[in-house]
C-alpha atoms as a PDB file:
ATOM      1  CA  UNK A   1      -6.564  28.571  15.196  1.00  0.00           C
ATOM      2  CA  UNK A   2      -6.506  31.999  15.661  1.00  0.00           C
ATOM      3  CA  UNK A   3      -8.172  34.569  18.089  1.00  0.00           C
ATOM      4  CA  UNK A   4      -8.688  30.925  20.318  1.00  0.00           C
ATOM      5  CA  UNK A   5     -11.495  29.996  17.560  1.00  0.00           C
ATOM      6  CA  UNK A   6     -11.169  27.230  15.297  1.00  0.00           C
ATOM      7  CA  UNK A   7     -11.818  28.069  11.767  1.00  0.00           C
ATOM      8  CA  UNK A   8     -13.403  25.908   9.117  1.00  0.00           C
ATOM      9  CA  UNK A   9     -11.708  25.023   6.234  1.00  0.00           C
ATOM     10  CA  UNK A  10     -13.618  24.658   3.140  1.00  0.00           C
ATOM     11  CA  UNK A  11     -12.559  23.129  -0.348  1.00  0.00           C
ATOM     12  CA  UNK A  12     -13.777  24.060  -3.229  1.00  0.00           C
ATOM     13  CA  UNK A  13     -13.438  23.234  -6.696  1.00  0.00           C
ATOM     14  CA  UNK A  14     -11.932  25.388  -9.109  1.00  0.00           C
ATOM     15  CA  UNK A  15     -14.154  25.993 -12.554  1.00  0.00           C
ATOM     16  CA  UNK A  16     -12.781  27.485 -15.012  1.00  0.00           C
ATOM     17  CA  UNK A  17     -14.203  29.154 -18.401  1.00  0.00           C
ATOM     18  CA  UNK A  18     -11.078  31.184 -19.512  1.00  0.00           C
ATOM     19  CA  UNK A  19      -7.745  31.525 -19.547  1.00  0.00           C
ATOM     20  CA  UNK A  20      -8.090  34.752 -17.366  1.00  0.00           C
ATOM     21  CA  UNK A  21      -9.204  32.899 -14.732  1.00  0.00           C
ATOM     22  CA  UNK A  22      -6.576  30.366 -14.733  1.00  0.00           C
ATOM     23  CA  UNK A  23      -3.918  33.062 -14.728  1.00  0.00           C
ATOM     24  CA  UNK A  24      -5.678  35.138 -11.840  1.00  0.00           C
ATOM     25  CA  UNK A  25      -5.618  32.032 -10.337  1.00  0.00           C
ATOM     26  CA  UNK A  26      -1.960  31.132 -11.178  1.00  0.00           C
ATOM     27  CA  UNK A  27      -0.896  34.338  -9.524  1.00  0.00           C
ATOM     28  CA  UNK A  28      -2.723  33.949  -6.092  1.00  0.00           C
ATOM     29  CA  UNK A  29      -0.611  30.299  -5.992  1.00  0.00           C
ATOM     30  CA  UNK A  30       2.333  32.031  -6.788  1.00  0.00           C
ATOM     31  CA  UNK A  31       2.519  34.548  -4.608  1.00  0.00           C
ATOM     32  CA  UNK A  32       1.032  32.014  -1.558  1.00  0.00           C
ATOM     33  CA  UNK A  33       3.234  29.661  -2.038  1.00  0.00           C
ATOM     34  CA  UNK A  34       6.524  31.149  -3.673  1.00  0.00           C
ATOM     35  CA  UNK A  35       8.479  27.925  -3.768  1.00  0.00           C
ATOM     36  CA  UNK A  36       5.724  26.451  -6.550  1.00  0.00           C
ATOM     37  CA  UNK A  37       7.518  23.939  -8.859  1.00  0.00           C
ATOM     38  CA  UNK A  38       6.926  23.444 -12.224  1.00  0.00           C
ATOM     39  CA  UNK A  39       4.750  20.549 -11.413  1.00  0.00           C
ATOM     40  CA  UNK A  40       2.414  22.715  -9.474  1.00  0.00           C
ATOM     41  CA  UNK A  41       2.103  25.873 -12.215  1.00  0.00           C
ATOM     42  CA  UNK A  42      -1.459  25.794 -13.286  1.00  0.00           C
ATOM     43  CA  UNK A  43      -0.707  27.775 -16.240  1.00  0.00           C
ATOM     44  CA  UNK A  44       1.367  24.942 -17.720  1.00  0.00           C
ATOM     45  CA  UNK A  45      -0.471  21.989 -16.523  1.00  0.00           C
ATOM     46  CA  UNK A  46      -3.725  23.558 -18.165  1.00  0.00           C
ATOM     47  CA  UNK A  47      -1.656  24.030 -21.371  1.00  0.00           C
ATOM     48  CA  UNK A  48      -0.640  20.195 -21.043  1.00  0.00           C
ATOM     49  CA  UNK A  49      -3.938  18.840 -19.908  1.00  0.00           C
ATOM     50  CA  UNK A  50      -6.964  20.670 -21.446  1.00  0.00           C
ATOM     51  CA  UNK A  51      -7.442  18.399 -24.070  1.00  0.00           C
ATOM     52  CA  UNK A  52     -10.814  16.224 -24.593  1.00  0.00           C
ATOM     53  CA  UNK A  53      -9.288  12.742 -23.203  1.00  0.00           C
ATOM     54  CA  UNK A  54      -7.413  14.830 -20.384  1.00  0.00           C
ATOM     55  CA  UNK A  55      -8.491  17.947 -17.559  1.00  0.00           C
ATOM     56  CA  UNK A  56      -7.337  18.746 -14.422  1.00  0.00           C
ATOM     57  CA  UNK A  57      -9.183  19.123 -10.573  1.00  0.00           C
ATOM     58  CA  UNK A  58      -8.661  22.074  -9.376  1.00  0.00           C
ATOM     59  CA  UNK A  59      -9.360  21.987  -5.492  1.00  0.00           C
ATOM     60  CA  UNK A  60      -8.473  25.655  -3.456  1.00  0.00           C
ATOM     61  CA  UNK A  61      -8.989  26.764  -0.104  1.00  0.00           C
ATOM     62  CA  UNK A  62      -9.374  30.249   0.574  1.00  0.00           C
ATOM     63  CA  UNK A  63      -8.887  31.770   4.175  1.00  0.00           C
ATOM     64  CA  UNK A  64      -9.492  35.658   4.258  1.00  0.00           C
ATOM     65  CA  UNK A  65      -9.776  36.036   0.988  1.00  0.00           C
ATOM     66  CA  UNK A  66      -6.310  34.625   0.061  1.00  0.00           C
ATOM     67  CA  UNK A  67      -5.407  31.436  -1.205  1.00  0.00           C
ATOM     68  CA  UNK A  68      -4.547  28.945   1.699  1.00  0.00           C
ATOM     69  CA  UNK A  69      -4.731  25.498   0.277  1.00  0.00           C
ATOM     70  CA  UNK A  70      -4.067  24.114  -3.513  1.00  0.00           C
ATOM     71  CA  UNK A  71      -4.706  20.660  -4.754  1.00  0.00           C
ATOM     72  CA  UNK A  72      -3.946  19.939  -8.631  1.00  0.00           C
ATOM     73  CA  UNK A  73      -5.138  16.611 -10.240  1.00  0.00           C
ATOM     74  CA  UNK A  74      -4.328  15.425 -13.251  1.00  0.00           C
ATOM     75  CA  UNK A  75      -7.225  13.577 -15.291  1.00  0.00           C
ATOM     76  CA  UNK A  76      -7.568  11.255 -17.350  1.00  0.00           C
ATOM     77  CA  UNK A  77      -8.902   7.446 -18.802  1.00  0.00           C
ATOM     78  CA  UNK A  78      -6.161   4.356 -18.162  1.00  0.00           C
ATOM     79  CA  UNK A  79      -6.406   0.818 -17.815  1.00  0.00           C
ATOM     80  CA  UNK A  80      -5.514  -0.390 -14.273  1.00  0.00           C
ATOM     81  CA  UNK A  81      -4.312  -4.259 -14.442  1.00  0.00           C
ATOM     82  CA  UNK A  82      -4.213  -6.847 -11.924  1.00  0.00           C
ATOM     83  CA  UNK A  83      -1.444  -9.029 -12.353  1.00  0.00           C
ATOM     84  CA  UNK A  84       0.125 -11.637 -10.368  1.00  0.00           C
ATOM     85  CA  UNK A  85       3.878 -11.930 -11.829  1.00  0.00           C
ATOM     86  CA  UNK A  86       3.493 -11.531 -15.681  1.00  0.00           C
ATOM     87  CA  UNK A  87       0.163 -12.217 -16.230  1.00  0.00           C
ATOM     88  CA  UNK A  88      -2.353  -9.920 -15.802  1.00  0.00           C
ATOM     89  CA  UNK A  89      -5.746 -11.433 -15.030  1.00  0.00           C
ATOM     90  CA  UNK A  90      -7.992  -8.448 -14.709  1.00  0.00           C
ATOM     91  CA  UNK A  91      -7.776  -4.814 -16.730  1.00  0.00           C
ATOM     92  CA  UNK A  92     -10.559  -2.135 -15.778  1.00  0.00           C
ATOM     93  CA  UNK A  93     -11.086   1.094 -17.384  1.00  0.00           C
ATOM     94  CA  UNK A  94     -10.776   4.266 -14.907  1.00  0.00           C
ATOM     95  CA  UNK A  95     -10.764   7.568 -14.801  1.00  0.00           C
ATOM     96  CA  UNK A  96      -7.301   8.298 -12.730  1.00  0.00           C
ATOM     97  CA  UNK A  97      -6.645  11.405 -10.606  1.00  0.00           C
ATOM     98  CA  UNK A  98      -3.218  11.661 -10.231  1.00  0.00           C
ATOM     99  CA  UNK A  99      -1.448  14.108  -7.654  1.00  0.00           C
ATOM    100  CA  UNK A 100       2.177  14.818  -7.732  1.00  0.00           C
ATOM    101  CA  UNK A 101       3.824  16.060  -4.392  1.00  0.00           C
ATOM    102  CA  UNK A 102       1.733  17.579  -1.290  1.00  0.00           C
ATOM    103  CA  UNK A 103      -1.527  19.539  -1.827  1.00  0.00           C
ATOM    104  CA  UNK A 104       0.084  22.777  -1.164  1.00  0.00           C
ATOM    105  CA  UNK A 105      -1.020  23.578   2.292  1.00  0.00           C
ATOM    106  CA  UNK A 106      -0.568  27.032   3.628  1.00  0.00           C
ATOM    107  CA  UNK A 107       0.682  27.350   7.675  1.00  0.00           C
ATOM    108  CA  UNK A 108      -2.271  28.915   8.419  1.00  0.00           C
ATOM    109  CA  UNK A 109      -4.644  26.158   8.303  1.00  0.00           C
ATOM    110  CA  UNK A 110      -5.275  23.670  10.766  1.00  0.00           C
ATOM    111  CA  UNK A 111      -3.791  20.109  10.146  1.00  0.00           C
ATOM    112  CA  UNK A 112      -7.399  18.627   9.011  1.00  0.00           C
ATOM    113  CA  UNK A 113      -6.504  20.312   6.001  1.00  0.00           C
ATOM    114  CA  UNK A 114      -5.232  17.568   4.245  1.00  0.00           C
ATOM    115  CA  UNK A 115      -8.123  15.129   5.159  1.00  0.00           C
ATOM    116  CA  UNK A 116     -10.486  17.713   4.256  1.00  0.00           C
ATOM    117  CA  UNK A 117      -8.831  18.437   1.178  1.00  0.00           C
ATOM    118  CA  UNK A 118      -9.004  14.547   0.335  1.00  0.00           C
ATOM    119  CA  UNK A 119     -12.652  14.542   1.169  1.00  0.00           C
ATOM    120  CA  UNK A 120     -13.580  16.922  -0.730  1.00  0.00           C
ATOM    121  CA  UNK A 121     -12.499  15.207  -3.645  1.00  0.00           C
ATOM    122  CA  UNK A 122     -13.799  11.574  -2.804  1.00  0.00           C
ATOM    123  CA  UNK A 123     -17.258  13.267  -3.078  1.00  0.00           C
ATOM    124  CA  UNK A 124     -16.079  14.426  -6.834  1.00  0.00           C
ATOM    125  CA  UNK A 125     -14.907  11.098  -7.609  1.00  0.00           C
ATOM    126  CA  UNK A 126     -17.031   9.066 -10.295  1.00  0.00           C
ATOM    127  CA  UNK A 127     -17.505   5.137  -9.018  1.00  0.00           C
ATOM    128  CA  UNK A 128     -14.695   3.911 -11.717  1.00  0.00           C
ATOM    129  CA  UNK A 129     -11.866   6.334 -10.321  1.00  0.00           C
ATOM    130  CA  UNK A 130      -8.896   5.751  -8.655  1.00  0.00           C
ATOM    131  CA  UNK A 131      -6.102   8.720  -7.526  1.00  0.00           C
ATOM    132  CA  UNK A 132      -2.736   8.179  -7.892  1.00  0.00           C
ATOM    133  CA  UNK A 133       0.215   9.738  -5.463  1.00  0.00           C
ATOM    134  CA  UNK A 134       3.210  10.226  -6.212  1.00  0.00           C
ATOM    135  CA  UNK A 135       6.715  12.419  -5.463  1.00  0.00           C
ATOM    136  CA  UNK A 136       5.509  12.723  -1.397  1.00  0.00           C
ATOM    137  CA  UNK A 137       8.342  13.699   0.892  1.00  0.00           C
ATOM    138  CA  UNK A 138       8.839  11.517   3.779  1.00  0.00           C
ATOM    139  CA  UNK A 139       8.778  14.566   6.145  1.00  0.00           C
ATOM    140  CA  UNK A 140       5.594  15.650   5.052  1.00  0.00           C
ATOM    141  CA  UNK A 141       2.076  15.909   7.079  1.00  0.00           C
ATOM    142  CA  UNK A 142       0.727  14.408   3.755  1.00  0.00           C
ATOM    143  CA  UNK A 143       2.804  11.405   4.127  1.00  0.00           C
ATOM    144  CA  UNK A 144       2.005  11.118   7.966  1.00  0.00           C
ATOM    145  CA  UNK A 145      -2.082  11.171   6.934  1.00  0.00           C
ATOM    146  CA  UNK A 146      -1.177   8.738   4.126  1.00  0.00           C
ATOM    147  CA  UNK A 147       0.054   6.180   6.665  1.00  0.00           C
ATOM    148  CA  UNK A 148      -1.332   6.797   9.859  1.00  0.00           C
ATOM    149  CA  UNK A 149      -4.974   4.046   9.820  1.00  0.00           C
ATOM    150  CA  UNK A 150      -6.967   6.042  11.958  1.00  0.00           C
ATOM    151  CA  UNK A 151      -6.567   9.378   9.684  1.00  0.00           C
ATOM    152  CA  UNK A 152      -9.428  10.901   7.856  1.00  0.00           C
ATOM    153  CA  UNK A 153      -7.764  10.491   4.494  1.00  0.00           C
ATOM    154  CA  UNK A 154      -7.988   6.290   5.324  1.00  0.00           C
ATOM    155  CA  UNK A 155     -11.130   6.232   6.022  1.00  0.00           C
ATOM    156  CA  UNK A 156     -12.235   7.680   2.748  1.00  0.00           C
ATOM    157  CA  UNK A 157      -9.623   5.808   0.632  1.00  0.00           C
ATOM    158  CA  UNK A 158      -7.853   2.413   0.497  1.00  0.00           C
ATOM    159  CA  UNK A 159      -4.152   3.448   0.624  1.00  0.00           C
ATOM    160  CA  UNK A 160      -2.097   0.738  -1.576  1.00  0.00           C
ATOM    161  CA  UNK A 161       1.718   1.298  -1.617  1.00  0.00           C
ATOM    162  CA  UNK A 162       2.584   0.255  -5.325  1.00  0.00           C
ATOM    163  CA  UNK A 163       6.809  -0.039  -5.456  1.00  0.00           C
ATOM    164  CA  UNK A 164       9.407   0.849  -2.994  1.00  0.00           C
ATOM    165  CA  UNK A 165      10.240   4.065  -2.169  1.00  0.00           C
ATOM    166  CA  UNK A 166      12.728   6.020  -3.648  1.00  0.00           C
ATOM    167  CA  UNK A 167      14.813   9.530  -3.519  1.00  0.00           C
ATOM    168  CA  UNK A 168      14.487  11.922  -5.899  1.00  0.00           C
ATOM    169  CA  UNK A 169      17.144  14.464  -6.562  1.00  0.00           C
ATOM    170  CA  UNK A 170      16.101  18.416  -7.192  1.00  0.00           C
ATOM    171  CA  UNK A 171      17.964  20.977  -9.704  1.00  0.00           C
ATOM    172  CA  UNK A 172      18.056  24.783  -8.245  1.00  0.00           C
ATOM    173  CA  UNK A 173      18.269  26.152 -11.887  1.00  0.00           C
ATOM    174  CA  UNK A 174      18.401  29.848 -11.423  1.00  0.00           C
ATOM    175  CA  UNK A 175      19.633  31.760 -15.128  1.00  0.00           C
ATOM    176  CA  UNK A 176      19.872  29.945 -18.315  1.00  0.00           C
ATOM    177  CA  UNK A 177      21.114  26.884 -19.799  1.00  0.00           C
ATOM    178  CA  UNK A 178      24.206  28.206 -20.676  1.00  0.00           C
ATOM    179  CA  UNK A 179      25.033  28.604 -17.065  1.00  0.00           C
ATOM    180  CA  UNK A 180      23.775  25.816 -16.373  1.00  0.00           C
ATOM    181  CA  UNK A 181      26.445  24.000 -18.228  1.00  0.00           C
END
């Protein structure tokens, strides 16, 4: 909100036909969102996942011409199994969309972000895909929309908890691996 008007918030996707693009691209994340991790740097994921069995979804939103929101999904063909104990009594072919940590979110936008972010991509989504979610803080408004029923991110997708949760711990590695050691 700003000025007392609401903005809208619009996602788009990201196509890209060089590698100038991706690094213009790269930058604008960089400098919105300075704390990027390494599983966020579009550079390297593109290097990692521009091959012809994988890609990546590349959903942005822009809010006076700067970079406000960032959603990176990696994609590719897998077998999803139904099991019950060991045996496995269905296996499907899908395209999964799999999305480490939060969209990056900038404070700017509104908190619809997210769901609008998530709707954007269920109208992208083929009929045999499934997205995958993992590495989501507990504190996070993502993780609030993921649980909360009556958010616009449930009504778009069935939400199925797969494990228990667990803590991850993070490495500030600032110089080399010598001082590292």
């Amino acid at each position: 909100m700003q000025d007392g008007k609401t903005r809208l918030i619009t996602w788009r996707e990201e196509d890209f036909t060089d590698a100038s693009e991706i690094a213009a691209l790269s930058k604008c994340a960089k400098d919105a969102f300075p704390c990027l991790e390494m599983g966020q740097d579009l550079e390297w994921l593109n290097a990692l996942w521009s091959t012809p069995d994988k890609s990546l979804l590349v959903l942005s939103a822009w809010l006076d011409d700067r970079l406000a929101g960032l959603a990176i999904f990696k994609v590719n063909s897998a077998s999803l199994q139904f099991a019950l104990g060991e045996i496995t009594f269905l296996r499907k072919r899908i395209r999964r969309f799999a999305l480490e940590g939060n969209p990056l979110i900038a404070d700017t936008l509104p908190a619809s972000a997210i769901g609008d972010c998530f709707t954007t991509l269920a109208e992208r989504l083929p009929k045999n895909a499934a997205v995958f979610l993992a590495g989501i803080p507990h504190s996070s408004a993502f993780h609030v929309e993921l649980h909360d029923k009556n958010s616009a991110l449930r009504s778009r997708f069935f939400v199925v908890p797969h494990g228990p949760t667990y803590l991850r711990c993070r490495i500030r590695w600032d110089g080399s691996f010598e001082n590292y050691l």
